[in-house]
Protein backbone atom coordinates (compact mmCIF):
# COMPACT_ATOMS: atom_id res chain seq x y z
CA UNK A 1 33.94 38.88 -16.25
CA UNK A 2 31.04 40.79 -18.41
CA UNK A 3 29.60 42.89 -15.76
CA UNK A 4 27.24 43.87 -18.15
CA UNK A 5 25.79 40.48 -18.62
CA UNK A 6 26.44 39.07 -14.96
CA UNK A 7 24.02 42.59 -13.78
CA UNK A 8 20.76 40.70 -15.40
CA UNK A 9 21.24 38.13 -12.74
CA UNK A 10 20.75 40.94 -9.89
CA UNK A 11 16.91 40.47 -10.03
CA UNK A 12 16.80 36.77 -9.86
CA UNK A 13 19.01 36.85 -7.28
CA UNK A 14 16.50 39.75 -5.53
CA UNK A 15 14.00 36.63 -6.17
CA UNK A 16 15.78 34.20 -4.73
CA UNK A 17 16.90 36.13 -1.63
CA UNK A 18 13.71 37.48 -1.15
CA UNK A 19 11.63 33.98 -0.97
CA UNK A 20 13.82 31.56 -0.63
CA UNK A 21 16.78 32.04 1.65
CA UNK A 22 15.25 34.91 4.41
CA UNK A 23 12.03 32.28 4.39
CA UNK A 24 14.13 29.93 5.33
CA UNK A 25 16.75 31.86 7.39
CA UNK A 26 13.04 32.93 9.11
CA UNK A 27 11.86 29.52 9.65
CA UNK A 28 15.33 28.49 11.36
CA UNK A 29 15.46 31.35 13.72
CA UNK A 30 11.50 31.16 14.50
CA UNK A 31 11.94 27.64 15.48
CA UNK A 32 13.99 28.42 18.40
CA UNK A 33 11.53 30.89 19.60
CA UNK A 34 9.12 30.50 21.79
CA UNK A 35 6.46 33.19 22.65
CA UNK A 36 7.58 35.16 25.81
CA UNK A 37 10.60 32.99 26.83
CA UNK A 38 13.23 34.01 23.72
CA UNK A 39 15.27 31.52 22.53
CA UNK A 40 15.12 27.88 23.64
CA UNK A 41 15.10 24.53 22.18
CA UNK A 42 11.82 23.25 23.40
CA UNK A 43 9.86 23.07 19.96
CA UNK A 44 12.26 20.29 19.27
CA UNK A 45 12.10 19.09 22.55
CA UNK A 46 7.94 18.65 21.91
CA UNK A 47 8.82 17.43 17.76
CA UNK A 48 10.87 14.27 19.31
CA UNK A 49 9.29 13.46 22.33
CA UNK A 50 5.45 13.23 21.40
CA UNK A 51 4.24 10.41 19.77
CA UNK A 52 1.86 12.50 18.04
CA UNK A 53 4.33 14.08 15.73
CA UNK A 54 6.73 10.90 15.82
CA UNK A 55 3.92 9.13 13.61
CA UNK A 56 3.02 12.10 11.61
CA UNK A 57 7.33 11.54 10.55
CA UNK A 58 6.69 7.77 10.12
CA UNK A 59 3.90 8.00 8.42
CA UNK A 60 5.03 10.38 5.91
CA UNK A 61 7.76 8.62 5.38
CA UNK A 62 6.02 5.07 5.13
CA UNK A 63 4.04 6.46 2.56
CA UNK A 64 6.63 8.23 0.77
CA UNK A 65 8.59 5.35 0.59
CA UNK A 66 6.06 2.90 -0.90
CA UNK A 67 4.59 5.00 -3.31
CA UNK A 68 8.07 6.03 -4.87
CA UNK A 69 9.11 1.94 -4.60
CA UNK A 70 5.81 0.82 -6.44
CA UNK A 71 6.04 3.75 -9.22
CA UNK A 72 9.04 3.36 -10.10
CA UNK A 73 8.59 -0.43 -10.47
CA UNK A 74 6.23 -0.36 -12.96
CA UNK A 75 7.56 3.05 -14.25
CA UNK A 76 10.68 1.02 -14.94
CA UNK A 77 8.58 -1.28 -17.52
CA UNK A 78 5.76 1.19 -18.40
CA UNK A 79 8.86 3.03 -20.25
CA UNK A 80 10.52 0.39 -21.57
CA UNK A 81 7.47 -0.71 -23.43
CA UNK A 82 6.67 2.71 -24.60
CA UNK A 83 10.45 3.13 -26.25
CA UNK A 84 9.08 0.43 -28.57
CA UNK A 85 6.01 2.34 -29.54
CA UNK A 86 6.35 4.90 -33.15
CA UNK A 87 7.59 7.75 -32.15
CA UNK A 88 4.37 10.04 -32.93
CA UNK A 89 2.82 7.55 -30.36
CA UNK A 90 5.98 8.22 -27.84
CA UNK A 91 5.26 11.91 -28.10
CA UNK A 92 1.39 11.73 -27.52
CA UNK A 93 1.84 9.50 -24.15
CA UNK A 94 4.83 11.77 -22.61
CA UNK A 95 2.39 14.55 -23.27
CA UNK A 96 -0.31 13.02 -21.64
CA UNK A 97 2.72 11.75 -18.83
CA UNK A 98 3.18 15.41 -18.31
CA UNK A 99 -0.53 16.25 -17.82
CA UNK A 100 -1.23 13.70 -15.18
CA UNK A 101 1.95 14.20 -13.18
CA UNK A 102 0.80 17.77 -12.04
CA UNK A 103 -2.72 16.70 -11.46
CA UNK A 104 -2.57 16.86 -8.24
CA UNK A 105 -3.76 18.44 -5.09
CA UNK A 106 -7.85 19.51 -4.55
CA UNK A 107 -8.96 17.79 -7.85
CA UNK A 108 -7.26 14.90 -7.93
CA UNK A 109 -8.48 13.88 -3.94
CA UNK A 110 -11.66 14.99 -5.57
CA UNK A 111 -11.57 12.81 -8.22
CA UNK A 112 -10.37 9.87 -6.43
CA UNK A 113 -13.52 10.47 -3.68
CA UNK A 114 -15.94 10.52 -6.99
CA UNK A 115 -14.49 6.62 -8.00
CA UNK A 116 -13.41 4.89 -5.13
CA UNK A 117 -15.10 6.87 -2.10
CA UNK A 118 -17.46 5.40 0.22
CA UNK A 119 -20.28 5.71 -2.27
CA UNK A 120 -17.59 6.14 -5.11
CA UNK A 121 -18.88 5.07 -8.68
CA UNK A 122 -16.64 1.74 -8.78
CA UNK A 123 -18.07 0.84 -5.63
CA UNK A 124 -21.50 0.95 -6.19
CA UNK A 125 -20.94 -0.73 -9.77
CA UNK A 126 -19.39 -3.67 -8.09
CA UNK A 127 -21.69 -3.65 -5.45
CA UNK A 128 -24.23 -3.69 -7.91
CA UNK A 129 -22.63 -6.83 -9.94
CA UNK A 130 -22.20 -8.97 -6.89
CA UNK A 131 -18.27 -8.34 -6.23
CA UNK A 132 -17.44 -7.37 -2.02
CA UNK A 133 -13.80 -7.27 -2.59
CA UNK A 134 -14.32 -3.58 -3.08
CA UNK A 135 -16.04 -2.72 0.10
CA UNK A 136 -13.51 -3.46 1.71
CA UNK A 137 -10.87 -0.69 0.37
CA UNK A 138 -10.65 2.64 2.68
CA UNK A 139 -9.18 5.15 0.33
CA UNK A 140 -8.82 7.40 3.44
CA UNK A 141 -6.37 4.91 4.74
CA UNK A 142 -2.76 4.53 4.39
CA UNK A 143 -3.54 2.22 1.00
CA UNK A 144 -5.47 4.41 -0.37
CA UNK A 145 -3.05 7.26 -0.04
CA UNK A 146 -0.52 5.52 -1.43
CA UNK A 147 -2.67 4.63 -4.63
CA UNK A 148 -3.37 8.55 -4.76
CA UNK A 149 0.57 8.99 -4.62
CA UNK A 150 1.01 6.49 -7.22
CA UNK A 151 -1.02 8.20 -9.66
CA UNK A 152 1.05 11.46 -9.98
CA UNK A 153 4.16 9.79 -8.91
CA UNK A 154 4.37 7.37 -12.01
CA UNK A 155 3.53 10.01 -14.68
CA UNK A 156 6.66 11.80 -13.33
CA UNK A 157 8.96 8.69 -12.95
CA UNK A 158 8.13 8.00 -16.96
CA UNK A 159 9.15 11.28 -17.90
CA UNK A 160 12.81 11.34 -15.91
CA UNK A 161 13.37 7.63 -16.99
CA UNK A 162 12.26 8.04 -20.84
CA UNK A 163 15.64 9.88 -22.13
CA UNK A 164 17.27 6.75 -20.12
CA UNK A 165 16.58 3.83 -22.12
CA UNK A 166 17.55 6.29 -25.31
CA UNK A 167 20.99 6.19 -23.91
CA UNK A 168 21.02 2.54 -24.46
CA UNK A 169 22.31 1.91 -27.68
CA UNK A 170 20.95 -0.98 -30.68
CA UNK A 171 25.08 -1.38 -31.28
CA UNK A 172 25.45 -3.25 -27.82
CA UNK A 173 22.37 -5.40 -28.18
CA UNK A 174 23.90 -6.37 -31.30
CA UNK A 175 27.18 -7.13 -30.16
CA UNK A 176 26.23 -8.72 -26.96
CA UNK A 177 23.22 -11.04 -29.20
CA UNK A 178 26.77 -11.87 -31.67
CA UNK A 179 28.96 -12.74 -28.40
CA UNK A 180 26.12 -15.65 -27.75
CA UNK A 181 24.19 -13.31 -24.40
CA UNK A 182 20.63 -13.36 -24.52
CA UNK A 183 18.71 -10.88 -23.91
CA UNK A 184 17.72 -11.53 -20.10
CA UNK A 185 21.85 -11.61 -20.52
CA UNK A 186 22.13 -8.56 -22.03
CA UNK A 187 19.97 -6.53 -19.67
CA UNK A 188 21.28 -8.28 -16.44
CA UNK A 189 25.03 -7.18 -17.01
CA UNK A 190 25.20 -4.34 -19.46
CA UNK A 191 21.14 -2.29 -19.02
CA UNK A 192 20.82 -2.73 -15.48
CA UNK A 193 23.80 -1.32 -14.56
CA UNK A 194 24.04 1.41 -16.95
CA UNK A 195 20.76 2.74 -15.62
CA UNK A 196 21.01 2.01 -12.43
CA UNK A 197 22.34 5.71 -11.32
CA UNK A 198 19.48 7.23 -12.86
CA UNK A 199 17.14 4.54 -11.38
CA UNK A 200 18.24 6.07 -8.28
CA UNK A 201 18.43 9.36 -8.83
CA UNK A 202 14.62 9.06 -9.83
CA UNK A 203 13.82 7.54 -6.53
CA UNK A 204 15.20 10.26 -4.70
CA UNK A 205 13.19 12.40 -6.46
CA UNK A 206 10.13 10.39 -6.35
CA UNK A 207 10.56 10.31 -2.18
CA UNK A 208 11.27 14.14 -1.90
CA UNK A 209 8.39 14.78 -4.36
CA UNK A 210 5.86 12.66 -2.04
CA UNK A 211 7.59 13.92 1.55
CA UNK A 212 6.37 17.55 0.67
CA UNK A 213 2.84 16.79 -0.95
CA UNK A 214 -0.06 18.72 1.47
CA UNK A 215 -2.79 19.81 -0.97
CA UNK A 216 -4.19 15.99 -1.86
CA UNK A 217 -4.17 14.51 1.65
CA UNK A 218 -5.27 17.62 3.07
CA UNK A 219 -8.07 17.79 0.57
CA UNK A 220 -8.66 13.68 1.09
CA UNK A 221 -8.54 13.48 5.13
CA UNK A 222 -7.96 16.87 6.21
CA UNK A 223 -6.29 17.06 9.29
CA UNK A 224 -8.02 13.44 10.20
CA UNK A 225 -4.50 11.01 9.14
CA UNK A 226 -1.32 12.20 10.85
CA UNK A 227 0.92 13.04 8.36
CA UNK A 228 4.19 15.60 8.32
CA UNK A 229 2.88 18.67 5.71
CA UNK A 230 -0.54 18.48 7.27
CA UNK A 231 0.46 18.59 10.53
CA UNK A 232 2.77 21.69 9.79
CA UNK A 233 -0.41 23.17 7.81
CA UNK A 234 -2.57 22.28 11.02
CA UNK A 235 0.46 24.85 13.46
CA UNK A 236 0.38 27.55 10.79
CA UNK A 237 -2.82 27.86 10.03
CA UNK A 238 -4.56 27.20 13.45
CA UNK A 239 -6.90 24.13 14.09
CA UNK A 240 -7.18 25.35 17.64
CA UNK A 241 -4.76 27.81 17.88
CA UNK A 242 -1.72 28.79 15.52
CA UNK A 243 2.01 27.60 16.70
CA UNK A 244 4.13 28.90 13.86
CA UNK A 245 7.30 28.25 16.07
CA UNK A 246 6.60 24.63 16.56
CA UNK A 247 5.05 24.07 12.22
CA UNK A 248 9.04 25.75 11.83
CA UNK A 249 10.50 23.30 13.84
CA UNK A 250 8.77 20.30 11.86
CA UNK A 251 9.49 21.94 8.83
CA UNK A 252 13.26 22.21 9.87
CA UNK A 253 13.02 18.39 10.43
CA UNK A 254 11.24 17.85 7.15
CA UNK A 255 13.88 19.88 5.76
CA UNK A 256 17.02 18.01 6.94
CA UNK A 257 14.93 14.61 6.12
CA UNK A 258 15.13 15.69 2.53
CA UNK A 259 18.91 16.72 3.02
CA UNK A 260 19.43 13.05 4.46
CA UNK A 261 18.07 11.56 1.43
CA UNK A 262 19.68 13.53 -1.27
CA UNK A 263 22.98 12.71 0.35
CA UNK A 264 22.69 9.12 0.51
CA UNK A 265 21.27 9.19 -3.08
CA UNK A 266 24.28 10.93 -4.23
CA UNK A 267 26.57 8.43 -1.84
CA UNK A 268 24.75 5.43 -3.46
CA UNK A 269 25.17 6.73 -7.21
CA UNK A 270 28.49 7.13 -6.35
CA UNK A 271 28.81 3.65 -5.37
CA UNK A 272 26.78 2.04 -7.83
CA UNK A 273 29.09 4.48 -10.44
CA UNK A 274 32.74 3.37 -8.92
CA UNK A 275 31.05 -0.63 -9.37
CA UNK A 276 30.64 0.10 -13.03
CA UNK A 277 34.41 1.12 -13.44
């Protein structure tokens, strides 16, 4: 081994020790505390027994859920389409792709209250021509979150599916087109499943990326809708007063929610992987 080379790795590893595994080794011991009776297991005791919290996990996940389903749908197409664009067009929209998928947080809640608020600007317009289907939409409801989701979740599914369809080579089209398989054919048995890990893989990613977003329904609703990061926001920073021991324990849960997922993703790739053998 270079021990030269492998000593420029001691201060990342400083980095990484410093805020990422004592934070979390922190957050696992602080969520068996309790303040003035040691160590016990009632913050988890509280987490699965109130109903409070219990919809702040199905909530979060709900919404997680959804918004990943629905942008990867159309991400699915929305890529496809663009593969057949020039490439100097191709480059302009991932840009663009990349700017909108980390607009997020404070100004894009902002943003969203400016256009489809209460008194939003698409509201009033179609107020003002006569059309009520608008009045009806709550954008501080579980719909509207979602659509807020959507928005930064579909940038981001176009840019992890976009090297996908690249992998799909002209030669098979050819050769299926010359074997008589049309091109619903084509797609069906050979696209599909050849891009059907990564359609997967993307979803996980989608779902993690939505379970930990705080900053845009914070900014939205504030602590008004009962979801998992604001409620964990709500315990550390104090609506009433601060319970960092019990925001640990939810984040703990959060934590091994995520674990959950990646596993079965990785389970389910490898399934969908030993079907294409």
């Amino acid at each position: 081994m270079n021990w030269f080379a492998a000593s420029f790795l001691i201060p990342f590893s400083i980095m990484v020790l410093m805020f990422l595994i004592v934070p979390i080794l922190s957050m696992i011991y602080d969520s068996f505390q309790k303040s003035g009776t040691g160590f016990t297991f009632e913050n988890y005791q509280t987490v699965f027994e109130s109903d409070f919290y219990l919809q702040a996990f199905a909530n979060s996940i709900k919404i997680s859920l959804f918004s990943s389903l629905l942008a990867l749908f159309a991400a699915i197409f929305a890529t496809y389409s663009l593969t057949k664009f020039p490439q100097s067009v191709q480059d302009k929209v991932m840009n663009f792709a990349n700017l909108t998928s980390n607009f997020a947080g404070v100004p894009l809640a902002f943003a969203f209250i400016i256009l489809l608020g209460n008194s939003g600007l698409f509201v009033l317009l179609f107020e003002k021509m006569g059309i009520s289907g608008m009045s009806s939409f709550n954008l501080y409801s579980m719909a509207g979150i979602i659509l807020i989701y959507i928005y930064f979740q579909l940038p981001l599914a176009v840019m992890l599916l976009f090297p996908i369809y690249h992998g799909i080579q002209d030669q098979w089209k050819e050769a299926a087109s010359i074997l008589g398989a049309s091109n619903t054919q084509f797609w069906l048995r050979i696209g599909v499943p050849v891009i059907l890990p990564s359609l997967v893989g993307t979803f996980s990613i989608l779902f993690a990326n939505a379970m930990g977003a705080y900053a845009t329904v914070y900014a939205l609703t504030g602590s008004s809708y009962n979801m998992l990061p604001v409620r964990i926001g709500a315990l550390v920073s104090g609506d009433v007063f601060a319970q960092p021991e019990l925001a640990s324990a939810l984040a703990l849960a959060l934590g091994v929610i995520l674990v959950i997922a990646m596993l079965f993703n990785e389970w389910l790739m490898r399934m969908v992987r030993r079907d294409l053998r």
